[in-house]
Protein backbone atom coordinates (compact mmCIF):
# COMPACT_ATOMS: atom_id res chain seq x y z
CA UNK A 1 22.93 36.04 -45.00
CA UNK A 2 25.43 35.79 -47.80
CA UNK A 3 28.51 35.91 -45.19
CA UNK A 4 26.55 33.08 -43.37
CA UNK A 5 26.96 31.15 -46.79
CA UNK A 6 30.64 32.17 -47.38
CA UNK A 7 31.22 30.61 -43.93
CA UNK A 8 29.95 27.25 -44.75
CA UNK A 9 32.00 27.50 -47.66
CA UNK A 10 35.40 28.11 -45.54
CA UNK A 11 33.73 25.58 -43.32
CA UNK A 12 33.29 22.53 -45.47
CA UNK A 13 35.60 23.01 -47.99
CA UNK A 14 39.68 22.57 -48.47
CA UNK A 15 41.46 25.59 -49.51
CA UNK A 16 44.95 26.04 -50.55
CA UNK A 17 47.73 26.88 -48.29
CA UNK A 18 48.02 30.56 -49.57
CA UNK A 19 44.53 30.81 -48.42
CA UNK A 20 44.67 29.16 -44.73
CA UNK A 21 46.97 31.57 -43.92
CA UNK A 22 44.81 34.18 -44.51
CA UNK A 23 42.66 34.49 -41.28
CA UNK A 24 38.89 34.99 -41.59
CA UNK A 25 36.77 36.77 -38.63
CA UNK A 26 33.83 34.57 -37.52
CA UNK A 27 31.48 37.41 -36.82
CA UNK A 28 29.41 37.04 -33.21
CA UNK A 29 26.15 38.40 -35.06
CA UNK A 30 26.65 35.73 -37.34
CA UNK A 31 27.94 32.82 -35.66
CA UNK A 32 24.58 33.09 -33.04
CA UNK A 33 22.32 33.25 -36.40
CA UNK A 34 23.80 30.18 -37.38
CA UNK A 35 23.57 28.69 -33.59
CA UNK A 36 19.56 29.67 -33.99
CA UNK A 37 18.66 28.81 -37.19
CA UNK A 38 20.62 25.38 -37.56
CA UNK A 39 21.32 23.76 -34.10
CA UNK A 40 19.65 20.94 -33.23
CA UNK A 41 18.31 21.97 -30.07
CA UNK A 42 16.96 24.89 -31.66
CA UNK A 43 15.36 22.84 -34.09
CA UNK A 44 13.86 20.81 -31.44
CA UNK A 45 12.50 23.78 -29.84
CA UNK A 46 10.57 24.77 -32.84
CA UNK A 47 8.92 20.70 -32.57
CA UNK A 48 7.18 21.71 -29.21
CA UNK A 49 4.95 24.01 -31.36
CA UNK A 50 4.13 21.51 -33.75
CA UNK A 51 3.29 18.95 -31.21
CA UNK A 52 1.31 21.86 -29.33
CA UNK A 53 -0.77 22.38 -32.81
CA UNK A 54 -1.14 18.55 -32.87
CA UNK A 55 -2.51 18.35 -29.59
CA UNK A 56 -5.10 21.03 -30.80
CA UNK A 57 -6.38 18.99 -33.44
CA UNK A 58 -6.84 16.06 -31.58
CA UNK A 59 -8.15 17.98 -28.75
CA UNK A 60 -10.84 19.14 -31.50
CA UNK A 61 -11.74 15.42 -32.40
CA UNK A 62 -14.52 15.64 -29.78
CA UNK A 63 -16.49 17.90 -31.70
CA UNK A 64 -16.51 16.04 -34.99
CA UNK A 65 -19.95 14.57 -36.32
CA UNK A 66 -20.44 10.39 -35.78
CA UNK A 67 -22.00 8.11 -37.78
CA UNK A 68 -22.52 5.21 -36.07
CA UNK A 69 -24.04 2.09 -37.72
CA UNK A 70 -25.11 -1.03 -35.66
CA UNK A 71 -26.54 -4.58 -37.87
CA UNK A 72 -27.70 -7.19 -35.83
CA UNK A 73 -29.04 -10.41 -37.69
CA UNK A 74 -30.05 -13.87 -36.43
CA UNK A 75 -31.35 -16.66 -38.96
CA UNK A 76 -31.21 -20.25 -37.49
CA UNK A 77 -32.86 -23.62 -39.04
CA UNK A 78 -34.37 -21.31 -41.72
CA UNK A 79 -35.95 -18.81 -39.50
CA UNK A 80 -35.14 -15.35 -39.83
CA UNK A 81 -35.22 -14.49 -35.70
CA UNK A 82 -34.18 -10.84 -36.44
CA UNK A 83 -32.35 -8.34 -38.25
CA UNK A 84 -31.52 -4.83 -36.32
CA UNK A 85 -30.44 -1.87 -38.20
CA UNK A 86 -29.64 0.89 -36.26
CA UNK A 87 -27.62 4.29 -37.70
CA UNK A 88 -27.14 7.49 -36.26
CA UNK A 89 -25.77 10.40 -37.30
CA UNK A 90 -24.25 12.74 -34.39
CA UNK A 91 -23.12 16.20 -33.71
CA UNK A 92 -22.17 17.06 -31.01
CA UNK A 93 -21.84 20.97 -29.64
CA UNK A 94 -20.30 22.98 -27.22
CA UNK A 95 -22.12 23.19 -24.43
CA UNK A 96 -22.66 19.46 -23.75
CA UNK A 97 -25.95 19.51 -26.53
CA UNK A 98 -25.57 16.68 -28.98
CA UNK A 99 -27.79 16.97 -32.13
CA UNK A 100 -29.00 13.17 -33.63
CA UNK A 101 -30.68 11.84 -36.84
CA UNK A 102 -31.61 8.20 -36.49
CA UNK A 103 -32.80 5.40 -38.81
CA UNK A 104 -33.95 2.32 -37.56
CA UNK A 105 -35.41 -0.84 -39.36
CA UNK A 106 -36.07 -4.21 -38.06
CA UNK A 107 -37.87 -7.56 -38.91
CA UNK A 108 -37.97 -11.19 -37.80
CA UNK A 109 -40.72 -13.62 -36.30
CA UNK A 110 -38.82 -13.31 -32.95
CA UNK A 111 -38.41 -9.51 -32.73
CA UNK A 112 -38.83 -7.74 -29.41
CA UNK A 113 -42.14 -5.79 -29.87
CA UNK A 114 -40.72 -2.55 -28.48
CA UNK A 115 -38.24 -2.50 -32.21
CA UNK A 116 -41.27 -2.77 -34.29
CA UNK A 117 -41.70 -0.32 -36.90
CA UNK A 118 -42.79 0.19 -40.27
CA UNK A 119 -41.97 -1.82 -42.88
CA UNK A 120 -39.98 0.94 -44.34
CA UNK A 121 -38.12 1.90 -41.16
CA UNK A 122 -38.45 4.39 -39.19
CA UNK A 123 -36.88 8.06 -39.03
CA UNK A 124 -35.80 10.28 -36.03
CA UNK A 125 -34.11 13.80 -35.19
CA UNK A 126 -33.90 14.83 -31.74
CA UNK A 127 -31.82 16.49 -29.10
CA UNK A 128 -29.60 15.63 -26.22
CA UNK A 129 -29.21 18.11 -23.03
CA UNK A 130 -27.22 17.71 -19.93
CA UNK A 131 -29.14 20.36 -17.67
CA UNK A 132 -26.73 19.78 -14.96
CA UNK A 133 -23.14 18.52 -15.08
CA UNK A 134 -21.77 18.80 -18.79
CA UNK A 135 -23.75 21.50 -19.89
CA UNK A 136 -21.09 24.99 -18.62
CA UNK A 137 -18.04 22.51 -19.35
CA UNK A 138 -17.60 18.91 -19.61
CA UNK A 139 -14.55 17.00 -20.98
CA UNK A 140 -14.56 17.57 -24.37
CA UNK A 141 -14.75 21.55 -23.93
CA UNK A 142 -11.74 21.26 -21.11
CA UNK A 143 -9.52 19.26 -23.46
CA UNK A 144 -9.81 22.15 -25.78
CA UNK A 145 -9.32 24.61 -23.74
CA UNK A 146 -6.04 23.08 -22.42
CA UNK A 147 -4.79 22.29 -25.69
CA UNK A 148 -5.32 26.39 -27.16
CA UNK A 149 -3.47 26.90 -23.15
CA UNK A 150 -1.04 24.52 -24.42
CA UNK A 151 0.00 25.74 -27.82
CA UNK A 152 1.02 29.23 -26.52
CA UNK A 153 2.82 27.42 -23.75
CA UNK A 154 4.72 25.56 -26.39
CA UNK A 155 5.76 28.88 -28.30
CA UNK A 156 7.25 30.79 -24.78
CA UNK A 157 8.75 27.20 -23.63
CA UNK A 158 10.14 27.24 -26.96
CA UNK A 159 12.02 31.25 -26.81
CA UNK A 160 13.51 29.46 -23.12
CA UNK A 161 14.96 26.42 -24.89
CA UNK A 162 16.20 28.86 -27.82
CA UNK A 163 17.49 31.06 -25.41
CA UNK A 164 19.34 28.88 -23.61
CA UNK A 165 21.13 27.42 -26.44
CA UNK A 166 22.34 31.27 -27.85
CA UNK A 167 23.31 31.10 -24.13
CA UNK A 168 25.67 28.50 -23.96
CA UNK A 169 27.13 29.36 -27.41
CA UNK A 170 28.08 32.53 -26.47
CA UNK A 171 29.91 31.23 -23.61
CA UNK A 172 31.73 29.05 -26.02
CA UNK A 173 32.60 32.11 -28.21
CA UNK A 174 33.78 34.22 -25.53
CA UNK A 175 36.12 31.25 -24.25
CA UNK A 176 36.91 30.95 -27.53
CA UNK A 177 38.03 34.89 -28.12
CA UNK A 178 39.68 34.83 -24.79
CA UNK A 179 41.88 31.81 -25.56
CA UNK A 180 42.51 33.69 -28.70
CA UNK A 181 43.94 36.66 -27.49
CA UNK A 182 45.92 34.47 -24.61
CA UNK A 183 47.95 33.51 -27.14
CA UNK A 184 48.12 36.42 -29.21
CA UNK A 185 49.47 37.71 -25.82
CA UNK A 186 52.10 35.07 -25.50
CA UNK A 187 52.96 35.45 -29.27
CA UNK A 188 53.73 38.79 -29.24
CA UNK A 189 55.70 38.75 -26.08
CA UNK A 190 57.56 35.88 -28.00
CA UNK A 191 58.93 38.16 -30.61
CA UNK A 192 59.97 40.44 -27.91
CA UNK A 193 61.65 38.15 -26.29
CA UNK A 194 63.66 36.75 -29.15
CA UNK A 195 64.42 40.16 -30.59
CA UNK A 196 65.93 41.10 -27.47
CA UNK A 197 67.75 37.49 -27.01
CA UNK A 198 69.45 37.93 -30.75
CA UNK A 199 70.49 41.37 -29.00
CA UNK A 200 72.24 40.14 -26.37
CA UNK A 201 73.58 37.01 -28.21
CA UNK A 202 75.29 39.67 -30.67
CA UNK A 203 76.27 42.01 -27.78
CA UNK A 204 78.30 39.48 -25.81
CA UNK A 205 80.12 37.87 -29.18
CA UNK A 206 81.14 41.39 -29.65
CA UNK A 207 81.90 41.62 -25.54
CA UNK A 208 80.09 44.27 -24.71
CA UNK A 209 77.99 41.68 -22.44
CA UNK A 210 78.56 38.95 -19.94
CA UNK A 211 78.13 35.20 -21.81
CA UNK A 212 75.56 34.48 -18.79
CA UNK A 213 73.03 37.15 -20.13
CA UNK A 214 72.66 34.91 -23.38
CA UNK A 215 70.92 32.24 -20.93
CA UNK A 216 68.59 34.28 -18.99
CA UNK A 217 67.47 35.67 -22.69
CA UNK A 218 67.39 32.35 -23.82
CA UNK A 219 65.58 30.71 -20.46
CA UNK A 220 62.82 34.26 -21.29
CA UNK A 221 62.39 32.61 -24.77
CA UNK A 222 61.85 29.13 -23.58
CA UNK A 223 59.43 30.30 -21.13
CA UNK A 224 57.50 32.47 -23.94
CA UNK A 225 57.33 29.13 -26.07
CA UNK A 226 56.07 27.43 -23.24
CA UNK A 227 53.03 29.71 -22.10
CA UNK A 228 52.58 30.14 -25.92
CA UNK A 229 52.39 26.32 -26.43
CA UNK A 230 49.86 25.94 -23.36
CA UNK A 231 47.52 28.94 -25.22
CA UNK A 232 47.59 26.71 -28.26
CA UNK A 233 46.64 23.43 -26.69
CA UNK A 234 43.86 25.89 -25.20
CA UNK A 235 42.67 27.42 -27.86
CA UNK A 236 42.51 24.06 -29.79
CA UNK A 237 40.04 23.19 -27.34
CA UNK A 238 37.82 26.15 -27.02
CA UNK A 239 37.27 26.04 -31.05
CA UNK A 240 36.18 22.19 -30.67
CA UNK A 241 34.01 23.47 -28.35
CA UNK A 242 32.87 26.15 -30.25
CA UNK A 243 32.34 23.90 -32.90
CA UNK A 244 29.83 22.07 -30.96
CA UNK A 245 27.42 25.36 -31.92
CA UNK A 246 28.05 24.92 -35.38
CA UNK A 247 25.99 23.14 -38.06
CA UNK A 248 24.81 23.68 -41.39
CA UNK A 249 22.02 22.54 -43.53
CA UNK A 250 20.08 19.25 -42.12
CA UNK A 251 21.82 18.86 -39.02
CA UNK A 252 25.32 18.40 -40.44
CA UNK A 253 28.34 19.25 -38.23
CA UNK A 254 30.77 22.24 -38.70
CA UNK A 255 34.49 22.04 -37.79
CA UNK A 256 36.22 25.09 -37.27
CA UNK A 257 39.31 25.74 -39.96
CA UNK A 258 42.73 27.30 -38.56
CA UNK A 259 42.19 30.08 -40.20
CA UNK A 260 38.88 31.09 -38.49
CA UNK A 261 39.16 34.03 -35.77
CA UNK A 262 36.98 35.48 -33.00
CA UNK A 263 35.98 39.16 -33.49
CA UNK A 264 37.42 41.27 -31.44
CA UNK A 265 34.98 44.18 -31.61
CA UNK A 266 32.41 41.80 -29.60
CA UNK A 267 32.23 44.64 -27.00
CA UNK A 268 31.16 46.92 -29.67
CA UNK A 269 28.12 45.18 -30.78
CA UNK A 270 27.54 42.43 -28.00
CA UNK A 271 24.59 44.54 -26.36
CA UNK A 272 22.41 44.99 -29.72
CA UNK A 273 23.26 41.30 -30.67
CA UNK A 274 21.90 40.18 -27.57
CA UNK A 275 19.34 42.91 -27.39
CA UNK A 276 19.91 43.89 -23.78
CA UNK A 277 20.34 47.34 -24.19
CA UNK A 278 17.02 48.36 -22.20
CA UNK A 279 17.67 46.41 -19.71
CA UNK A 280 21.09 47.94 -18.98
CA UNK A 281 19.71 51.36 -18.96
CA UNK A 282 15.64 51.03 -17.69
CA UNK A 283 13.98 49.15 -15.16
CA UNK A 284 12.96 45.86 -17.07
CA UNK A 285 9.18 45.06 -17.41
CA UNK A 286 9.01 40.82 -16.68
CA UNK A 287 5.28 40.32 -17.32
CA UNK A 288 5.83 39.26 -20.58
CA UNK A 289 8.91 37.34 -19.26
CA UNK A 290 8.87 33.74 -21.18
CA UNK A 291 9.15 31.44 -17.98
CA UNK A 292 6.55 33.53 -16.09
CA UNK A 293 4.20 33.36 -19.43
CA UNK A 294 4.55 29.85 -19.05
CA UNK A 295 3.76 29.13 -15.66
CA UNK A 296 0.70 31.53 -16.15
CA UNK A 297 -0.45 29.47 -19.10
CA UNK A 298 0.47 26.45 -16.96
CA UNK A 299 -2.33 27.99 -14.12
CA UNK A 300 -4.94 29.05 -16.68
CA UNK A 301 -4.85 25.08 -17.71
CA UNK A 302 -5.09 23.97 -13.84
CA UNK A 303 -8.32 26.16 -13.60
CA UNK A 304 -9.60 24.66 -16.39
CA UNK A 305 -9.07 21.17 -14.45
CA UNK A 306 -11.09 22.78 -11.23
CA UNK A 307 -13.89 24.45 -12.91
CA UNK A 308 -14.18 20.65 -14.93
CA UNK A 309 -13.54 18.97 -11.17
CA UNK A 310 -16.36 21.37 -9.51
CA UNK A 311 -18.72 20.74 -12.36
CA UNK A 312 -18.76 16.70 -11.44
CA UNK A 313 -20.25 17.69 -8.38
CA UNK A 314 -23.61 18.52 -9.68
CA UNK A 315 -26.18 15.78 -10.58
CA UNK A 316 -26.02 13.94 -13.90
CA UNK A 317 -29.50 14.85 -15.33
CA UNK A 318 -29.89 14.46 -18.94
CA UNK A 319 -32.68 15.27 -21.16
CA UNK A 320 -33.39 13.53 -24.43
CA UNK A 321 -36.31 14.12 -27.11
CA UNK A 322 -36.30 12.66 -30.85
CA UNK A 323 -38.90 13.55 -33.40
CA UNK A 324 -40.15 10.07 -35.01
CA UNK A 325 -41.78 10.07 -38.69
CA UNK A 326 -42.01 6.99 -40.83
CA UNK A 327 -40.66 8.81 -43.71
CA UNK A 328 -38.36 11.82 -43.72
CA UNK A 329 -40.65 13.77 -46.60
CA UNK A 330 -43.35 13.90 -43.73
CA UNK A 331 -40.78 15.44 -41.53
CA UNK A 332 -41.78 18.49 -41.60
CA UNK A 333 -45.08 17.86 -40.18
CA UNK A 334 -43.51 17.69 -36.52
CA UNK A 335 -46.27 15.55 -34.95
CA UNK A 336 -45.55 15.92 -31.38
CA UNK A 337 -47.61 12.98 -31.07
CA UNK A 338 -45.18 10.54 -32.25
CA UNK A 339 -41.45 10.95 -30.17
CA UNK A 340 -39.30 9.05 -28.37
CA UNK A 341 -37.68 10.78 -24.95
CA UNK A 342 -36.51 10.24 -21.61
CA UNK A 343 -34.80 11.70 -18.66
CA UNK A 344 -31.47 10.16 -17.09
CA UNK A 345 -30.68 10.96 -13.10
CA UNK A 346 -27.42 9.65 -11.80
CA UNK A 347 -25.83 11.14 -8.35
CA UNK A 348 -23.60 9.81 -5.80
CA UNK A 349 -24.38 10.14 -2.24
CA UNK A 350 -21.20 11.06 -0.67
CA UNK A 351 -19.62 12.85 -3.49
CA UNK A 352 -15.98 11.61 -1.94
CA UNK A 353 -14.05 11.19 -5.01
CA UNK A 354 -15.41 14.43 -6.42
CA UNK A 355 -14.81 16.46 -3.49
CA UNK A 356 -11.18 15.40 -3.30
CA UNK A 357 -10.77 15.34 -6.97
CA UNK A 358 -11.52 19.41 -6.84
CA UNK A 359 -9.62 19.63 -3.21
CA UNK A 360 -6.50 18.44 -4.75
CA UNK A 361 -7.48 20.57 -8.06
CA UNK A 362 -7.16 23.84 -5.74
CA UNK A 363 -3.72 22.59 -4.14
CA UNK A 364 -2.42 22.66 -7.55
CA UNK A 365 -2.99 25.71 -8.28
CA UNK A 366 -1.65 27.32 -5.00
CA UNK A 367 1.60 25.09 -5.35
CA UNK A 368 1.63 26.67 -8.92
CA UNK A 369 1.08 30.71 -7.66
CA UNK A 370 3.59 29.78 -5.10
CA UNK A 371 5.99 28.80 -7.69
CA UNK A 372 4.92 31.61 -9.85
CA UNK A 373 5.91 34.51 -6.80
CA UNK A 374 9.01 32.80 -6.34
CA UNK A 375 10.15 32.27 -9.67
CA UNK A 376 9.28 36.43 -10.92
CA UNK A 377 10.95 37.06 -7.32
CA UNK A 378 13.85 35.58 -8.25
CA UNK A 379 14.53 36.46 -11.64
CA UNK A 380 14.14 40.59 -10.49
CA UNK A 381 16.65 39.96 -8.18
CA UNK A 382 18.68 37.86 -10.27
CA UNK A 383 18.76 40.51 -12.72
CA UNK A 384 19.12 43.43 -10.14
CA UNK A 385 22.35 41.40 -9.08
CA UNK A 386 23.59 41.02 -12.31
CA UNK A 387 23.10 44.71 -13.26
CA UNK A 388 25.21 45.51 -10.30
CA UNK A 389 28.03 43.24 -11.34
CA UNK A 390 27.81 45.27 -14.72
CA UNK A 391 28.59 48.56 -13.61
CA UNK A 392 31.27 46.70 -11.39
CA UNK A 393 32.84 45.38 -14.24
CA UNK A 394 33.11 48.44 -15.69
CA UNK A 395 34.96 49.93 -13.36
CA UNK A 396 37.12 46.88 -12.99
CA UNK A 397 37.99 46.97 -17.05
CA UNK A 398 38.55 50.80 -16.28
CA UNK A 399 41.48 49.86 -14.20
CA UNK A 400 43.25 47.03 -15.48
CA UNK A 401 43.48 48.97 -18.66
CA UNK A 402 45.12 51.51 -16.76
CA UNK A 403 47.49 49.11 -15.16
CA UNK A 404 48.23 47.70 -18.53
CA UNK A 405 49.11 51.02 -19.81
CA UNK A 406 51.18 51.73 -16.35
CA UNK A 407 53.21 48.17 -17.00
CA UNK A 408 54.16 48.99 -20.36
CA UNK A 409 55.05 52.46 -19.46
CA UNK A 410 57.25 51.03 -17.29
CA UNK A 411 58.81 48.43 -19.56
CA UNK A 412 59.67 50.98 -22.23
CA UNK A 413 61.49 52.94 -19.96
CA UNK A 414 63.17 49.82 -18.58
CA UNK A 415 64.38 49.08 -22.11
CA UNK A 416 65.15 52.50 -22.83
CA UNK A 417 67.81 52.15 -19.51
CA UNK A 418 68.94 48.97 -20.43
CA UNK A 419 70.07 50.18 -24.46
CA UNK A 420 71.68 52.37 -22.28
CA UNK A 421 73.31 50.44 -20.19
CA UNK A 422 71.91 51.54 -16.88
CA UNK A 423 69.78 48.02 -16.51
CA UNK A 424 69.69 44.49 -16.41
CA UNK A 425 68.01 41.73 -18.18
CA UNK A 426 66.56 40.75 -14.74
CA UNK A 427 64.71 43.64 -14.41
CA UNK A 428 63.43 43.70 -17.76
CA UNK A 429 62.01 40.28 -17.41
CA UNK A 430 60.55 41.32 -14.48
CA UNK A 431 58.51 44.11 -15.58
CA UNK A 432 57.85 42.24 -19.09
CA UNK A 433 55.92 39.20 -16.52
CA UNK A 434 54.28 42.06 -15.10
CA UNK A 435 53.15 43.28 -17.98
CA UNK A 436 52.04 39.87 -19.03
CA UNK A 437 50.22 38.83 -15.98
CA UNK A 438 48.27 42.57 -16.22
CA UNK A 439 47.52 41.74 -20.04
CA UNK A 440 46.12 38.19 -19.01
CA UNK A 441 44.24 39.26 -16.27
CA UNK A 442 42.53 42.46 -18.40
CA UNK A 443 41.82 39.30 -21.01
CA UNK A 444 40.05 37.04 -18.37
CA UNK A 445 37.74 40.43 -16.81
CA UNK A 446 36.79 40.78 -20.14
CA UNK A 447 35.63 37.48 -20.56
CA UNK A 448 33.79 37.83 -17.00
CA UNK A 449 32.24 41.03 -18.57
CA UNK A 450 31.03 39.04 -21.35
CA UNK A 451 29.60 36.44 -19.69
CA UNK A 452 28.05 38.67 -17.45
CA UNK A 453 25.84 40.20 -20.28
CA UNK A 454 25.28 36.86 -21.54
CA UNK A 455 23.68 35.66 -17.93
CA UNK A 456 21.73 39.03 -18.09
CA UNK A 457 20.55 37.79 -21.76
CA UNK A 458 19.84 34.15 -20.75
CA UNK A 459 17.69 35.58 -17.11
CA UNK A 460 15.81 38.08 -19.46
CA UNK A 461 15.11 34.80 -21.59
CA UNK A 462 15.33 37.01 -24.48
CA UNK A 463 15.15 35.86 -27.82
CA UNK A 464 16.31 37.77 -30.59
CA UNK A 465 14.57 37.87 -33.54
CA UNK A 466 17.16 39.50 -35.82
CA UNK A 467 19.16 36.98 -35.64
């Protein structure tokens, strides 16, 4: 990346006059690996992943181990009515089974005789078990699950966002090298037509020309610093533009110098830039298409919600069982004897709210497969169409540049005739617009072409990792 470096340094610093008119070609290769690695919509992108790993960890919260303490003391007129201790320790598992350790000491003349225990507390490790709903998936387990779903979403929503800002900065460049060569076009015609103006000036002082010719050749030069005036002002724009792409370091802005030029080789390397050279020659594989990847993952997380929905409609039935021992050295004794258990039933009669919960769960996911079909649908065909405008393109390019070559076969032999004598001005302007018009129009199919392959790169939602 040493060129990318040199760059900033033309960039961001003042250099003498000798230098600015030395131009300097802003590679396309180059100029997109500064477009991904420093814009800041492409630093953005690369957020969603860190909020996605964020999510993770906080989705992962559920399964930490609790300690839960709970002190509970009442002393009034100097009597002690009671003081509670209660702490647990928790951990809870995957499938719905939460593992406890208890300790529990309490005293007072007014304690409830159910919290009597010994004097020096008493100890407890049991089990929790939903048997029924929570035990296959509950809450905890779905958030999970939708937060790993969620992460990989976040890395192919991410390659969309990245693509679509090397998208829209090659647009800019390719405006940018088309306004460039519009008035290289106009420039060089403006040299032709002020050679051929001093010509005529010199021919009629000497008479071998009518005075009148000097003003058609002067009107031609006029005209020619017109258009070439109208490039500039164009051109000035598509480089501020351009320079909207640009930026260095943390987030700071690039302005294009004068002396910064398009490449115009871009057709030489545009395909392996953009990496869209299988799909120009094969039938393109879309399954691992970004978008599509992300509505799947978006699907896999909506069945999570059903199965979680459809789980609510079983019974809440939970089991609990808790070892007691007054000590924990005698814990290992595992007197069934002493323990502390219980069974909780809860169940609604109707089951309304569940039943629509997983109705509307289902409906979710069709809209989603819907939106899935139509989405892949579209993309093929969007990409079938814009293969076909390829190989149209090509032919169109084909022809212009042999109209081109026609024109200024024509306008040679049109000057030829007229050092000859055997022409007018009149006509050579004529076929010199021609010419022009031919040159501007090969310069805007171009840009079409371009663009083209750049839709073709932003539908394939490639990504290129080169870069």
């Amino acid at each position: 990346m040493n060129k990318l470096l040199l760059y900033s340094f033309l960039f961001l610093t003042t250099v003498l006059y000798a230098q600015e008119q030395d131009s300097v070609t802003l590679n396309f290769r180059e100029y997109l690996g500064f477009v991904k690695k420093h814009h800041p919509v492409a630093k953005q992108a690369e957020l969603n992943i860190s909020v996605g790993e964020a999510n993770l960890l906080k989705s992962r919260g559920g399964f930490d181990p609790k300690i839960e303490v709970d002190y509970d003391r009442k002393k009034f007129k100097g009597s002690e009515y009671y003081d509670l201790l209660n702490a647990t320790f928790k951990v809870p598992t995957w499938y719905g089974i939460e593992l406890k350790a208890n300790f529990e000491q309490n005293e007072g003349i007014f304690l409830n005789p159910e919290r009597t225990v010994p004097d020096e507390g008493l100890y407890s490790a049991g089990i929790s078990v939903p048997i029924a709903q929570g035990l296959l998936i509950n809450d905890r387990m779905a958030a999970l699950k939708k937060a790993k779903l969620f992460r990989e979403q976040t890395k192919v929503d991410r390659d969309i966002l990245v693509n679509t800002i090397l998208y829209n900065a090659s647009l800019a460049y390719f405006n940018w090298l088309e306004a460039y060569n519009e008035k290289e076009i106009y420039q060089s015609f403006l040299i032709n037509a002020r050679t051929r103006f001093d010509g005529v000036k010199k021919s009629a002082l000497a008479g071998d020309k009518a005075i009148i010719d000097t003003v058609e050749a002067q009107i031609t030069v006029q005209n020619r610093l017109l258009s070439l005036e109208q490039a500039k002002v164009k051109f000035m724009k598509s480089s501020l533009e351009l320079s909207n792409y640009l930026w260095i370091g943390n987030s700071i802005p690039v302005e294009l110098q004068p002396n910064v030029i398009p490449d115009n080789e871009v057709d030489v390397v545009i395909d392996e830039t953009l990496q869209i050279q299988q799909a120009l020659f094969t039938e393109v594989d879309l399954v691992n298409h970004p978008k599509l990847r992300s509505l799947n993952y978006k699907i896999e997380g909506l069945e999570v919600d059903r199965k979680l929905k459809a789980n609510k409609l079983l019974p809440k039935i939970n089991l609990e069982y808790n070892f007691l021992t007054p000590s924990p050295e005698v814990a290992n004794s595992f007197n069934t004897a002493d323990y502390k258990g219980g069974v909780a039933f809860q169940f609604p009669l109707f089951l309304r709210k569940e039943r629509g919960a997983v109705k509307l769960a289902k409906y979710k996911i069709q809209d989603s497969q819907y939106e899935l079909a139509s989405v892949q649908l579209q993309i093929e065909n969007k990409v079938n169409a814009i293969n076909n405008e390829l190989d149209s393109f090509k032919v169109q390019n084909k022809l212009i540049a042999d109209i081109v070559s026609d024109y200024t076969t024509l306008l040679r032999a049109e000057e030829r005739k007229f050092s000859f004598g055997e022409s007018s001005l009149f006509l050579i302007n004529s076929r010199e617009s021609k010419l022009i018009d031919a040159q501007l129009k090969r310069n805007k199919l171009q840009n079409k072409y371009f663009d083209t392959k750049a839709k073709l790169f932003k539908n394939l939602a490639l990504n290129p990792e080169s870069l």
